[in-house]
C-alpha atoms as a PDB file:
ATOM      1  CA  UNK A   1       0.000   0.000   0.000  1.00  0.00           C
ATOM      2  CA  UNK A   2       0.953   3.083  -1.026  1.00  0.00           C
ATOM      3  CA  UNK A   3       0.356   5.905   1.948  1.00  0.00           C
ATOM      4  CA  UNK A   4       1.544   8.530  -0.054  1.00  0.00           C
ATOM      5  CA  UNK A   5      -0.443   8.274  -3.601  1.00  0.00           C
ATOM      6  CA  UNK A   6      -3.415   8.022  -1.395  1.00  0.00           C
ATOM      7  CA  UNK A   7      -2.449  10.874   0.881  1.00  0.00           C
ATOM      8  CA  UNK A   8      -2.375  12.472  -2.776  1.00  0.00           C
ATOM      9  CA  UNK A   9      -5.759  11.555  -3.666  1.00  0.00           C
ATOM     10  CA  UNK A  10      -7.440  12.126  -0.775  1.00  0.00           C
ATOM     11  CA  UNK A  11      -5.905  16.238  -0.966  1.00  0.00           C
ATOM     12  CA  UNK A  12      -7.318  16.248  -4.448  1.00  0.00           C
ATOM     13  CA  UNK A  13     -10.586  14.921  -3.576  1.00  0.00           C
ATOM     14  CA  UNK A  14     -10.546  17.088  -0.317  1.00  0.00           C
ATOM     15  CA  UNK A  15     -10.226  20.179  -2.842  1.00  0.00           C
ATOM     16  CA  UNK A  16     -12.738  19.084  -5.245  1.00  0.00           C
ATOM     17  CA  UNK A  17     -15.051  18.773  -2.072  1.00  0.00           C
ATOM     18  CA  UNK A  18     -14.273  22.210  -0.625  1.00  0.00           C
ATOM     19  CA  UNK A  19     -14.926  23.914  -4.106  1.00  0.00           C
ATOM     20  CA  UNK A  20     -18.147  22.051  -4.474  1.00  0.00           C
ATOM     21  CA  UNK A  21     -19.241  23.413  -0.900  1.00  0.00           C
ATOM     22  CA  UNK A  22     -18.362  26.733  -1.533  1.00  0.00           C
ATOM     23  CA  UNK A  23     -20.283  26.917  -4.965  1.00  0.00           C
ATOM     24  CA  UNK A  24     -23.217  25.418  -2.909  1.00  0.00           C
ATOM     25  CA  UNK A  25     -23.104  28.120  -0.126  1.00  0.00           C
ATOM     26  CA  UNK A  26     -23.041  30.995  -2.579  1.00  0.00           C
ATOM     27  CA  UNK A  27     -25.996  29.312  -4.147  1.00  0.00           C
ATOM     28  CA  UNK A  28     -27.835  29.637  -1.233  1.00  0.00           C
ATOM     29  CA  UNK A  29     -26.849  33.421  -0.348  1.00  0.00           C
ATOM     30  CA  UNK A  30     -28.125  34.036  -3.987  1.00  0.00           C
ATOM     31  CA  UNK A  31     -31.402  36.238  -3.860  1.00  0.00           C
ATOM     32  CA  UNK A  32     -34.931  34.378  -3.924  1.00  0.00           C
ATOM     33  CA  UNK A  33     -37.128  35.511  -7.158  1.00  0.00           C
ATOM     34  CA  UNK A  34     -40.268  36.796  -6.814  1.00  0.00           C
ATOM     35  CA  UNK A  35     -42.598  34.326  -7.982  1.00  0.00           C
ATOM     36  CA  UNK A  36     -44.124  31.974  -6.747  1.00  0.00           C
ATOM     37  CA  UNK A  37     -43.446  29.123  -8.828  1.00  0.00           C
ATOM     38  CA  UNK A  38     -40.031  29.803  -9.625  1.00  0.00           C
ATOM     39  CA  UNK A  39     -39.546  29.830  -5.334  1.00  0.00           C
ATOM     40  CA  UNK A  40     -40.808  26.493  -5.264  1.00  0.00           C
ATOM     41  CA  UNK A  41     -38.834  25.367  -7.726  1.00  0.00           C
ATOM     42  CA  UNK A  42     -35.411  27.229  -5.859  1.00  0.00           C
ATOM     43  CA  UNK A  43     -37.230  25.357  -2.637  1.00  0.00           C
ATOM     44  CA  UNK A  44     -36.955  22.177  -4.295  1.00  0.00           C
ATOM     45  CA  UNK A  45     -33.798  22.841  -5.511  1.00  0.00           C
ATOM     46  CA  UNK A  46     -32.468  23.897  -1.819  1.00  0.00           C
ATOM     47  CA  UNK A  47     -33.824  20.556  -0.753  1.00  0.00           C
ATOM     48  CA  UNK A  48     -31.355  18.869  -3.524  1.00  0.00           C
ATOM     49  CA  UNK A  49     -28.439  21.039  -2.776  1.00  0.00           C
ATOM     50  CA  UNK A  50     -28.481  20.787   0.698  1.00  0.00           C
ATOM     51  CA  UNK A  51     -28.554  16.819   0.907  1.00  0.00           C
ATOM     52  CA  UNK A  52     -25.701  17.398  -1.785  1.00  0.00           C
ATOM     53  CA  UNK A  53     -23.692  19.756   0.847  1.00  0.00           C
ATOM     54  CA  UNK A  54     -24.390  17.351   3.931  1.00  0.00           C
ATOM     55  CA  UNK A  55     -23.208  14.413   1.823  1.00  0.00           C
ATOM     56  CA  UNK A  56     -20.138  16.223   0.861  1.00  0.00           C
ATOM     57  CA  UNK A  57     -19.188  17.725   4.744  1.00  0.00           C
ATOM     58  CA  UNK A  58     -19.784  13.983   5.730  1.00  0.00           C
ATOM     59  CA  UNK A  59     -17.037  13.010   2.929  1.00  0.00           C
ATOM     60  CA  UNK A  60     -15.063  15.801   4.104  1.00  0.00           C
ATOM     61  CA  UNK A  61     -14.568  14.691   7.853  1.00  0.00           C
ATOM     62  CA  UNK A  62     -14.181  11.030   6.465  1.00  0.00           C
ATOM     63  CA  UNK A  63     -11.267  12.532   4.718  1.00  0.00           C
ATOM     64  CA  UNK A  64      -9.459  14.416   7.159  1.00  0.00           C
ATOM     65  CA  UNK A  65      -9.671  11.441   9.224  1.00  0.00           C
ATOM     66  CA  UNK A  66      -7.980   9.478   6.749  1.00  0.00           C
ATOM     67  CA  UNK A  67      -5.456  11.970   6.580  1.00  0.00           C
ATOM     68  CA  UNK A  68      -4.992  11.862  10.315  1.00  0.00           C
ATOM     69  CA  UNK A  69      -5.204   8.017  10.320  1.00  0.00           C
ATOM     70  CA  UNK A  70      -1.700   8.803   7.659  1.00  0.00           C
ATOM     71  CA  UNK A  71       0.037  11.158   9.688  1.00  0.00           C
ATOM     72  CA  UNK A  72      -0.215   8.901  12.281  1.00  0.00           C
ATOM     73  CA  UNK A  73       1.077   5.806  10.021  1.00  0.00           C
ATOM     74  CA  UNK A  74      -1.732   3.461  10.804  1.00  0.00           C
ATOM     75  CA  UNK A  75      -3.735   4.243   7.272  1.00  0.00           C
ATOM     76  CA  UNK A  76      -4.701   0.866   5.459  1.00  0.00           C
ATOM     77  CA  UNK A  77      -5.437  -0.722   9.410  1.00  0.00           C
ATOM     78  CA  UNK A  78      -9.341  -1.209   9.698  1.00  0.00           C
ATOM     79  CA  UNK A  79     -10.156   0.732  12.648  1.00  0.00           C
ATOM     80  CA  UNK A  80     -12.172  -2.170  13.641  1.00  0.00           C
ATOM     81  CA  UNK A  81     -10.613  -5.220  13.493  1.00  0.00           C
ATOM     82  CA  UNK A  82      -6.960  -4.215  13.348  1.00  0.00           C
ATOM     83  CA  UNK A  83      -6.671  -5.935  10.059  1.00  0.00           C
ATOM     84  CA  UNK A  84      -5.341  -4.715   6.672  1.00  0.00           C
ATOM     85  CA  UNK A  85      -7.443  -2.776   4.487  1.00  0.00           C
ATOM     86  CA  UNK A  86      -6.880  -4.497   1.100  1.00  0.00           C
ATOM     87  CA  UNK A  87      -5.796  -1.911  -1.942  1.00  0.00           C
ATOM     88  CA  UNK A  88      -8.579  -2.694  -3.691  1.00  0.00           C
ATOM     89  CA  UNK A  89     -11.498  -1.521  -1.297  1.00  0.00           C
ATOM     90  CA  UNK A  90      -8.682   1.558  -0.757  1.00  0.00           C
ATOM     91  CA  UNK A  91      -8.470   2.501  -4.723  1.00  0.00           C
ATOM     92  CA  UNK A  92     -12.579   2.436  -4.528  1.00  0.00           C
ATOM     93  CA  UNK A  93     -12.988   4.142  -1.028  1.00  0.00           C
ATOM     94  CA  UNK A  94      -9.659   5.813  -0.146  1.00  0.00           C
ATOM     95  CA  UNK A  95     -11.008   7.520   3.004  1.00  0.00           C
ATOM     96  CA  UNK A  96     -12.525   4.261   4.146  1.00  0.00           C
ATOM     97  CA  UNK A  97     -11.505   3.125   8.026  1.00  0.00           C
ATOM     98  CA  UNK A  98     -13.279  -0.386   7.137  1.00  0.00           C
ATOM     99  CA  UNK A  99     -11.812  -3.493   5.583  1.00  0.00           C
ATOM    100  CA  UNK A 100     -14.106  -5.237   3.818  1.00  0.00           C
ATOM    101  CA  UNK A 101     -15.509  -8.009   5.912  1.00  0.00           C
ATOM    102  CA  UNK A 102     -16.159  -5.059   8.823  1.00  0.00           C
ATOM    103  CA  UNK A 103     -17.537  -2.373   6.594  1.00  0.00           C
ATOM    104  CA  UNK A 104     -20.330  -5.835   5.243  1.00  0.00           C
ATOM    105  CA  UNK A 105     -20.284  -6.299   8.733  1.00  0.00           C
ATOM    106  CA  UNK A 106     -22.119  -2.722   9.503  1.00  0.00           C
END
């Protein structure tokens, strides 16, 4: 396993993520139109983007924990069962604390 090409990913992915957030945010600090219809539709659409934002801040934590679990040289350990995390599940999920049989498990 390769700590560093996955500490790399996990920055760029941690970037993407922040962007995305911010462009979200400003959405919502945009002004409401007038009409009706149209605000239901931008209420709808809040509903959308802010599942989208809670989703990403959720990513976001699971990445900086990853990040942590690097720093402090145990990344690729499943924080559950102390066992390897295989590369595979890693190149899928890099921010993953869960091997395989514990994240099933869940």
């Amino acid at each position: 396993m390769d700590a560093a090409k996955h500490e790399n990913i996990l920055k760029a992915r941690k970037h993407e993520l922040e962007v995305r957030l911010h462009k979200i945010e400003e959405d919502f600090e945009q002004p409401r139109n007038p009409d009706d219809d149209d605000r239901a539709t931008e209420r709808n659409n809040d509903e959308v983007l802010e599942e989208l934002g809670e989703t990403g801040q959720r990513e976001l934590h699971a990445i900086d924990a990853a990040l942590d679990r690097i720093g402090a040289g145990t990344f690729g350990i499943c924080v559950r069962c102390g066992g390897p995390i295989g590369d595979d599940r890693l190149g899928v999920v890099p921010h993953t604390p869960f091997c395989k049989t514990c994240a099933a498990a869940l």
